[in-house]
Protein backbone atom coordinates (compact mmCIF):
# COMPACT_ATOMS: atom_id res chain seq x y z
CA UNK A 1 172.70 159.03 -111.56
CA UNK A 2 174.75 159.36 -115.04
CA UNK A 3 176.10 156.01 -114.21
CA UNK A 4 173.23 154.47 -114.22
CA UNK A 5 171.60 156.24 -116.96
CA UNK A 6 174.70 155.36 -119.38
CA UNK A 7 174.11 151.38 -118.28
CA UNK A 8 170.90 151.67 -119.44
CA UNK A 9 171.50 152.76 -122.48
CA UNK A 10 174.01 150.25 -123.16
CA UNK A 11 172.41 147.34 -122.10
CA UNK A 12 169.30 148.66 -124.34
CA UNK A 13 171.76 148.81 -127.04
CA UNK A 14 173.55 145.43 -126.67
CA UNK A 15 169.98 143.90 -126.19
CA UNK A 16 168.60 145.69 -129.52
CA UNK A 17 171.74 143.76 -131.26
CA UNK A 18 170.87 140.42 -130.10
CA UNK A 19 167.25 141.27 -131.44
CA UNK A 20 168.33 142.48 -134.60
CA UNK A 21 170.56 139.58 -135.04
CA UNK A 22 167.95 137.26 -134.17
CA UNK A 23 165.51 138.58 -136.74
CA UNK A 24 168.51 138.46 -139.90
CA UNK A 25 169.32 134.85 -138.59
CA UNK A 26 165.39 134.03 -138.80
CA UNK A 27 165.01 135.94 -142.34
CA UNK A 28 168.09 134.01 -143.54
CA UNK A 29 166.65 131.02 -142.60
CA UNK A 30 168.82 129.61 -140.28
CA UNK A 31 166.08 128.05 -138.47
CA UNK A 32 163.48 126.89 -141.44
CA UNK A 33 164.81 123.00 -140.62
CA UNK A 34 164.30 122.06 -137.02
CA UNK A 35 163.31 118.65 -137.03
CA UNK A 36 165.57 116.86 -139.59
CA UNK A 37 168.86 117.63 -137.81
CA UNK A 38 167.65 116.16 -134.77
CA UNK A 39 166.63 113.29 -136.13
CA UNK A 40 169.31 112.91 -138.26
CA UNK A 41 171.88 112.01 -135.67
CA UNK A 42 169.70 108.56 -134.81
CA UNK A 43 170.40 106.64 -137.73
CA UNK A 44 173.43 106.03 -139.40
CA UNK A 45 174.03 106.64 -143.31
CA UNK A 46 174.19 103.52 -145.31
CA UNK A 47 176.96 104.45 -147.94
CA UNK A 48 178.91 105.48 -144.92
CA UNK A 49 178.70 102.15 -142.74
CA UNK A 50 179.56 100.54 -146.01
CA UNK A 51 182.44 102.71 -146.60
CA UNK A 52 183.68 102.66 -142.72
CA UNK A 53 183.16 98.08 -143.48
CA UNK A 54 185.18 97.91 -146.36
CA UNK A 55 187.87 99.91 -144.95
CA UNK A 56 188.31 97.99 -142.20
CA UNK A 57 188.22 95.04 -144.35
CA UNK A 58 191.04 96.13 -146.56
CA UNK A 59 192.98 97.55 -143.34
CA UNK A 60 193.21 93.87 -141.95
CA UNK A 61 194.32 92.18 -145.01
């Protein structure tokens, strides 16, 4: 009966950590930008394609 009484005090421990970490990440604002980052990955950066063109331009010279 210990046993399981000690189990559920740790798992109610690890799972108040996870909460508490949860809240700083939210009050830090690790989540404020959602939609950006998701979008971000379908188009390309200009000054980069234009950087990534010219260098294989002057690699083949």
């Amino acid at each position: 009966m210990s046993a399981i009484i000690l189990l559920l005090l740790v798992s109610i421990g690890i799972a108040a950590g996870f909460l508490l970490a949860f809240f700083w990440s939210v009050r830090d604002g690790q989540f404020d930008d959602d939609f950006s980052p998701a979008r971000r990955i379908l188009f390309e950066d200009d000054n980069k394609v234009k950087n990534d063109a010219s260098a294989t331009l002057s690699n083949r010279k």
